[in-house]
N, C-alpha and C. Protein backbone atom coordinates (compact mmCIF):
# COMPACT_ATOMS: atom_id res chain seq x y z
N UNK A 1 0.82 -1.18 0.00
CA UNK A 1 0.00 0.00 0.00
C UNK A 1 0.87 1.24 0.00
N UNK A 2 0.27 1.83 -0.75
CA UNK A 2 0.91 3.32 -0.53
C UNK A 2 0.23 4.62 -0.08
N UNK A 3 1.30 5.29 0.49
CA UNK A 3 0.47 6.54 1.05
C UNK A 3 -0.03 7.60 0.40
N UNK A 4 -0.78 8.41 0.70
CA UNK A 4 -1.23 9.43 -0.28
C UNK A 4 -1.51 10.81 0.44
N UNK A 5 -2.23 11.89 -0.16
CA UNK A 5 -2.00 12.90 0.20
C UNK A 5 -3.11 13.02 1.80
N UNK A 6 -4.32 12.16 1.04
CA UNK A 6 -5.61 11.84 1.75
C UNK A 6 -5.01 11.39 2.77
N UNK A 7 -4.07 10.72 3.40
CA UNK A 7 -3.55 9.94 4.61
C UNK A 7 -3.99 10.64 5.31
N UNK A 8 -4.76 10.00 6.85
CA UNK A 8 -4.84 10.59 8.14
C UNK A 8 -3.81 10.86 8.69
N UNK A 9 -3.88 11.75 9.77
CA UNK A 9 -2.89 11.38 10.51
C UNK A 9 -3.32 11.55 11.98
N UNK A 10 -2.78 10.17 12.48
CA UNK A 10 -3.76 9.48 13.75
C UNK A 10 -2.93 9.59 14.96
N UNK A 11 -3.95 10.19 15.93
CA UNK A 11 -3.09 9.86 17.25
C UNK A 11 -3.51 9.09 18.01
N UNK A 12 -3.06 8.15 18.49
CA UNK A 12 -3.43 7.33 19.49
C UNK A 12 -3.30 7.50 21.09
N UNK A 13 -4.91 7.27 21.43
CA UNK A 13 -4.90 7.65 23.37
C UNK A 13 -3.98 6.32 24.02
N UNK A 14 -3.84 6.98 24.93
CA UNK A 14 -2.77 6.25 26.06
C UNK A 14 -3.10 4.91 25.83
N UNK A 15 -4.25 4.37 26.05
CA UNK A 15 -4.99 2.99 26.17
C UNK A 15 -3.94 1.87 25.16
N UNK A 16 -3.97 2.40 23.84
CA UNK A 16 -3.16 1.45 22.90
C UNK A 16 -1.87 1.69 23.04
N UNK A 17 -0.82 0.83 22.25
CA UNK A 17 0.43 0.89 22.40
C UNK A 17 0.95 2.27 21.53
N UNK A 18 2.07 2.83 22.85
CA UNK A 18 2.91 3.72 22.10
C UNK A 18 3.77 3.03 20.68
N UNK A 19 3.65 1.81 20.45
CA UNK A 19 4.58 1.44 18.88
C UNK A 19 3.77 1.56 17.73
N UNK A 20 2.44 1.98 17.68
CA UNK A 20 1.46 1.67 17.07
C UNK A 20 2.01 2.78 15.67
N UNK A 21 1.95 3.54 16.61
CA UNK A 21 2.47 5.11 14.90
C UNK A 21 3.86 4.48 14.24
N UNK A 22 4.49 3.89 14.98
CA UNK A 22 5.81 3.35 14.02
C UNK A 22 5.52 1.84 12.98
N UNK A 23 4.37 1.01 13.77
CA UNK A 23 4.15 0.09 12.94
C UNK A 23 3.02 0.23 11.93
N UNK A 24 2.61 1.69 11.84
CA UNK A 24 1.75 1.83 10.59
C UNK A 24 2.08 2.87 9.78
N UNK A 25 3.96 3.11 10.17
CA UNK A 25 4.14 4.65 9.76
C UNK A 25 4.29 4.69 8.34
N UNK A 26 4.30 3.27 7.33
CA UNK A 26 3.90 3.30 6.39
C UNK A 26 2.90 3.52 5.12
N UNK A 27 1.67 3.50 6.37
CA UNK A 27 0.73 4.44 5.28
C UNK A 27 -0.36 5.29 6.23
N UNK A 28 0.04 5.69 7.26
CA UNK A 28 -0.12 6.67 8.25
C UNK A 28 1.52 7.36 9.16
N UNK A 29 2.24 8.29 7.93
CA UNK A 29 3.62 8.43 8.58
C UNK A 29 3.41 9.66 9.40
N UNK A 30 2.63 10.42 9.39
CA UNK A 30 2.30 11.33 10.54
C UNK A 30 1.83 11.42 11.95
N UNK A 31 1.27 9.73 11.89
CA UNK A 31 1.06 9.58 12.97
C UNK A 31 1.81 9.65 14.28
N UNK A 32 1.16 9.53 15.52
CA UNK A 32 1.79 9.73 16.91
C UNK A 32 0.81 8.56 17.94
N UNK A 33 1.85 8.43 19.26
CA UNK A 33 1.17 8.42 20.12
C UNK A 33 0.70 9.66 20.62
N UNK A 34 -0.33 9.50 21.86
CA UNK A 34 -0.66 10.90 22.59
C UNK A 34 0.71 10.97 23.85
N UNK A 35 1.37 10.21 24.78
CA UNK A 35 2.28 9.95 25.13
C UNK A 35 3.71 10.94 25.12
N UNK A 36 3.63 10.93 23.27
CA UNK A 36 4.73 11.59 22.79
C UNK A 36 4.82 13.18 22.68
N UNK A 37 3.21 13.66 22.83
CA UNK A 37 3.09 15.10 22.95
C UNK A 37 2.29 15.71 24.20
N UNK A 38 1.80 14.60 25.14
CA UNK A 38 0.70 14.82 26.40
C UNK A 38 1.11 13.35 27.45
N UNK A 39 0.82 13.87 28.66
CA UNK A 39 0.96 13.25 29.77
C UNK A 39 0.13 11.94 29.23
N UNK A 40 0.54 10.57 29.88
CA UNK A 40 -0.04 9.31 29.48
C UNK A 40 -1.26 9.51 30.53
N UNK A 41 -1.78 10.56 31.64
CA UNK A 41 -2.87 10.75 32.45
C UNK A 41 -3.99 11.68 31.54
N UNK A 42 -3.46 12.48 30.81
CA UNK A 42 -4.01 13.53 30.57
C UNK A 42 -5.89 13.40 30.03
N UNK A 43 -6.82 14.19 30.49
CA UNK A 43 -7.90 14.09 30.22
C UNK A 43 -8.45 13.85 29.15
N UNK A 44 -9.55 13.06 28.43
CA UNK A 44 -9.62 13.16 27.33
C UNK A 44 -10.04 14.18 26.29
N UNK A 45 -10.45 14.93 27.79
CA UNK A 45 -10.92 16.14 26.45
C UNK A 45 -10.11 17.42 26.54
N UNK A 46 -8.70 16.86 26.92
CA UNK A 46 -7.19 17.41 26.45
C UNK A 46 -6.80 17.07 25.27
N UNK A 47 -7.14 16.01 24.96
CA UNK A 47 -6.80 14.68 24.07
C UNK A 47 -7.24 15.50 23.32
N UNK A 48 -8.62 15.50 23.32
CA UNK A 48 -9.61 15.93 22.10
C UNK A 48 -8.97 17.23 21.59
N UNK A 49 -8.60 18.18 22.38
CA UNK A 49 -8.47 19.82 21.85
C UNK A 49 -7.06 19.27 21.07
N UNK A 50 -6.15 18.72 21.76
CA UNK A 50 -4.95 18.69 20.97
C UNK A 50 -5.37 18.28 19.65
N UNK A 51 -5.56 17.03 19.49
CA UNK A 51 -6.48 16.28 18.45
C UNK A 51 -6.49 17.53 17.72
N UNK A 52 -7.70 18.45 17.71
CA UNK A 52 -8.67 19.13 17.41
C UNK A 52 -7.72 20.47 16.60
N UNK A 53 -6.85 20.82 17.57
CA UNK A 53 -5.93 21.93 17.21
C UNK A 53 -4.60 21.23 16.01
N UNK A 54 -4.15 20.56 15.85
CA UNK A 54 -3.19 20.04 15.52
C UNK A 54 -3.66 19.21 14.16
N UNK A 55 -5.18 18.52 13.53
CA UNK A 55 -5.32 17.81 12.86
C UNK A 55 -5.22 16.69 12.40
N UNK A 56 -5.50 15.98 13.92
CA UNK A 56 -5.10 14.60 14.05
C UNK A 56 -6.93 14.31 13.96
N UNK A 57 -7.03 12.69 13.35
CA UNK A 57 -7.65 11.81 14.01
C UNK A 57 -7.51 11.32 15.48
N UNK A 58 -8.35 11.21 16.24
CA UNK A 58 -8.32 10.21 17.32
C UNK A 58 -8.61 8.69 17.57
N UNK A 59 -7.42 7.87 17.76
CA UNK A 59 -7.47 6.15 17.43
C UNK A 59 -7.88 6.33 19.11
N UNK A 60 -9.04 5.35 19.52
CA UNK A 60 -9.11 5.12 20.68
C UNK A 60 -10.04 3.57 20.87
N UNK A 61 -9.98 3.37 21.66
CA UNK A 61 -10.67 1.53 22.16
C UNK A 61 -11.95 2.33 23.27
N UNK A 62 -11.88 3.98 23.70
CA UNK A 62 -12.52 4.51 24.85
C UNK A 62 -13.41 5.11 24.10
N UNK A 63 -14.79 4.54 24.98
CA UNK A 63 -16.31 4.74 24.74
C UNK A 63 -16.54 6.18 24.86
N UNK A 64 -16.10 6.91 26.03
CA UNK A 64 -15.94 8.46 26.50
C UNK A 64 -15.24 9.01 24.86
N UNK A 65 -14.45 8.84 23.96
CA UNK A 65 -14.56 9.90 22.71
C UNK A 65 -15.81 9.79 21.45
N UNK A 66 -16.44 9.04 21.62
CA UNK A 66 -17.74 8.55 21.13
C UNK A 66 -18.75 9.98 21.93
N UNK A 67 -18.86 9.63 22.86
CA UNK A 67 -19.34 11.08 23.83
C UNK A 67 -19.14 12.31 23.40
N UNK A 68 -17.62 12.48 23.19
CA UNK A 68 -17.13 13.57 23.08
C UNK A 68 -17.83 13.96 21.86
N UNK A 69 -17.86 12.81 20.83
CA UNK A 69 -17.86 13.42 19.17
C UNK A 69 -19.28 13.58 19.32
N UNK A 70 -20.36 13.10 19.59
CA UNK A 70 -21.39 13.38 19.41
C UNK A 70 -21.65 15.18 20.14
N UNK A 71 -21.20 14.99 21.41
CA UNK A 71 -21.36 15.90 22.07
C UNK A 71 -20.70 17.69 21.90
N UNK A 72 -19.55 17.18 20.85
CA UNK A 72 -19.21 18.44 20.26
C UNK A 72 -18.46 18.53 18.67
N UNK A 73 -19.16 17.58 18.41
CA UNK A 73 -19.06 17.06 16.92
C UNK A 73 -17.86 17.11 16.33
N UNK A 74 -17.52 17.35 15.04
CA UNK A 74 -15.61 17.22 14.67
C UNK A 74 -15.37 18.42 13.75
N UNK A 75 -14.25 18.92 13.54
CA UNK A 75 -13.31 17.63 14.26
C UNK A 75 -13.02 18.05 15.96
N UNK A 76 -12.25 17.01 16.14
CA UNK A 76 -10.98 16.12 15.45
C UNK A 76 -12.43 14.41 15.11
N UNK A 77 -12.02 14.15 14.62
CA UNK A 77 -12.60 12.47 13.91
C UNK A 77 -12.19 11.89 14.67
N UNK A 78 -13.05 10.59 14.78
CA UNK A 78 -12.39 10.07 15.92
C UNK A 78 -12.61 8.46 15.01
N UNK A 79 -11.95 7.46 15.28
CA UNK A 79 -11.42 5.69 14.98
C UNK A 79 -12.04 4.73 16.02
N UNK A 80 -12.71 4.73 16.67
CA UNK A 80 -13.23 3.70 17.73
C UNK A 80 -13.01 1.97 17.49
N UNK A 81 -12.04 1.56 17.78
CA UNK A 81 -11.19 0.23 17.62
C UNK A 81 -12.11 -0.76 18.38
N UNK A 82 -12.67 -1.21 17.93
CA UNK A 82 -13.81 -2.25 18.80
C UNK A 82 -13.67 -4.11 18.87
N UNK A 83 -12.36 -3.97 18.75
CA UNK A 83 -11.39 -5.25 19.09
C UNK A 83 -11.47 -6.04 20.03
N UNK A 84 -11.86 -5.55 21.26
CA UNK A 84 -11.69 -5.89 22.50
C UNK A 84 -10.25 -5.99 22.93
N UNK A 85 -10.10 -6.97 23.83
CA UNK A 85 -8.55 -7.17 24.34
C UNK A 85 -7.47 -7.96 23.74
N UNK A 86 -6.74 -7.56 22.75
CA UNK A 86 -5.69 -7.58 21.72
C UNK A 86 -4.53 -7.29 21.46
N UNK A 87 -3.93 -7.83 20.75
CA UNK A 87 -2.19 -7.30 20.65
C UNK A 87 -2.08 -6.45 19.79
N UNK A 88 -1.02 -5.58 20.06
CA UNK A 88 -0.72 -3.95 18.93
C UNK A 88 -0.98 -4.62 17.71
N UNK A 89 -0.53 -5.82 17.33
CA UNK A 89 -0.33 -6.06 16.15
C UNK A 89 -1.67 -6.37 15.01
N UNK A 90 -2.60 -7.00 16.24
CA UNK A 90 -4.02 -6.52 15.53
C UNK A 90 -4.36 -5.57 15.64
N UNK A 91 -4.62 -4.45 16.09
CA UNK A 91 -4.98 -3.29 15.68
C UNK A 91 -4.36 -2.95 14.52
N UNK A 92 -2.94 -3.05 14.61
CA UNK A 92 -2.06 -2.66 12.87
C UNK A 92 -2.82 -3.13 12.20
N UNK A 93 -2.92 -4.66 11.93
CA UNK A 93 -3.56 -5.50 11.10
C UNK A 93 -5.10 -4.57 10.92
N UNK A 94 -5.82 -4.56 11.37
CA UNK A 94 -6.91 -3.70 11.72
C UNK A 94 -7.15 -2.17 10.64
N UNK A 95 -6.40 -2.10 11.44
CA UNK A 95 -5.74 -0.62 10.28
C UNK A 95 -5.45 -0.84 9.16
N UNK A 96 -4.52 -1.52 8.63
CA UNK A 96 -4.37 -1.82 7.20
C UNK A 96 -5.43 -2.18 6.54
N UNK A 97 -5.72 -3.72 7.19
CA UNK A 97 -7.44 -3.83 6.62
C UNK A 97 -7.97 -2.83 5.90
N UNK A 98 -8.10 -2.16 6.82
CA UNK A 98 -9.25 -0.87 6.39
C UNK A 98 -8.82 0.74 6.09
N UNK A 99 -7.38 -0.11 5.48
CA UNK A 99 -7.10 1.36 5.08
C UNK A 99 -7.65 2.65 4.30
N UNK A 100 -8.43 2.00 2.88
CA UNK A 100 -9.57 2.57 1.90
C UNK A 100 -10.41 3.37 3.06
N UNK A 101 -11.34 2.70 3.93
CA UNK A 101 -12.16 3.08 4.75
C UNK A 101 -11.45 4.18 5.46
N UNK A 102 -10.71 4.45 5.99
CA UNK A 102 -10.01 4.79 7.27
C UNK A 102 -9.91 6.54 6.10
N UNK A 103 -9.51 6.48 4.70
CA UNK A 103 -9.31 7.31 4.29
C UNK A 103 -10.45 8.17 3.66
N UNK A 104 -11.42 6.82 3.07
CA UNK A 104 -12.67 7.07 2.65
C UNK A 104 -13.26 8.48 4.23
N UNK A 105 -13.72 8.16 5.34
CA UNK A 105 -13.99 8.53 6.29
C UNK A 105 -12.98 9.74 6.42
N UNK A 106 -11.98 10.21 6.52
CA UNK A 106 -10.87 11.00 6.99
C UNK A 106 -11.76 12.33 5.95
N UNK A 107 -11.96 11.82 4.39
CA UNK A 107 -12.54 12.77 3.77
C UNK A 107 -13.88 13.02 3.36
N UNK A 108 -14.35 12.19 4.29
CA UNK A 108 -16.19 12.66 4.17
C UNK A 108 -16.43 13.70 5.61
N UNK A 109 -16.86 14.88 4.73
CA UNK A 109 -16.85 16.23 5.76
C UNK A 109 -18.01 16.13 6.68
N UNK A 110 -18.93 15.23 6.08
CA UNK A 110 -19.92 15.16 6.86
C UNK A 110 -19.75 14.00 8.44
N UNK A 111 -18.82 13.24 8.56
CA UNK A 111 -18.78 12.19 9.58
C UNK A 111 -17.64 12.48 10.20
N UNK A 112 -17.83 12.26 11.57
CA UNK A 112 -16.99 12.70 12.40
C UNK A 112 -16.88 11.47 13.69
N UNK A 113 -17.10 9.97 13.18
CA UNK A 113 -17.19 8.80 14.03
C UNK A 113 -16.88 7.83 12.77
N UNK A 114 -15.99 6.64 13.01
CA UNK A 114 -15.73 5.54 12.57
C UNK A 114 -15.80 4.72 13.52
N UNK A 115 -16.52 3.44 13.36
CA UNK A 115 -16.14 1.91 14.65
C UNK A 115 -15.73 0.78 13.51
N UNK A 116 -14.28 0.62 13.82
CA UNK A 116 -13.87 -0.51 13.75
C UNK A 116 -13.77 -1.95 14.12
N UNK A 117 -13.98 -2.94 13.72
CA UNK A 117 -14.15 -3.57 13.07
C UNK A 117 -15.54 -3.39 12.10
């Protein structure tokens, strides 16, 4: 796969692994953990403004940014990973999967929620 201009670029909340942006930095190379720019405590709707200010997606497994998006709509977009309890490496897997989607969504102005799987 290759990357394109459309690429998200995703940050991931504390919950998932900080390796996650390096093992998908191939067709999400902008990505981050939240970790790497915010306290691994920090609130989520710290999360969200950074998110929000900066032009990230939000990758999260947490029901509370579902809340958030409804409650103050997007951006930032948010990825809701609905895996359950899993290794980094499925979520990657996960991600790739659905990379089309992941981008499809990134550029529909109207949606501001994805659930994965």
């Amino acid at each position: 796969m290759t990357t394109t201009a459309t690429s998200a670029m995703l940050l991931f909340d504390p919950n998932l692994s900080p390796r996650l942006p390096r093992i998908v930095a191939d067709i999400f190379p902008e990505s981050i953990h939240v970790g790497r720019v915010l306290r691994f405590d920090t609130p989520d709707e710290e999360i969200w403004e950074y998110a929000r200010e900066h032009g990230f997606v939000v990758v999260t497994k947490d029901r509370d940014f579902i809340r958030l998006s409804r409650q103050r709509g997007h951006p930032p977009k948010v990825i809701r990973v609905t895996l359950g309890n899993c290794s980094r490496e499925a979520v990657a897997r996960l991600l790739r999967e659905r990379f089309a989607d992941i981008v499809a969504f990134h550029q529909d102005e109207d949606r501001g929620l994805l659930e994965l799987p």
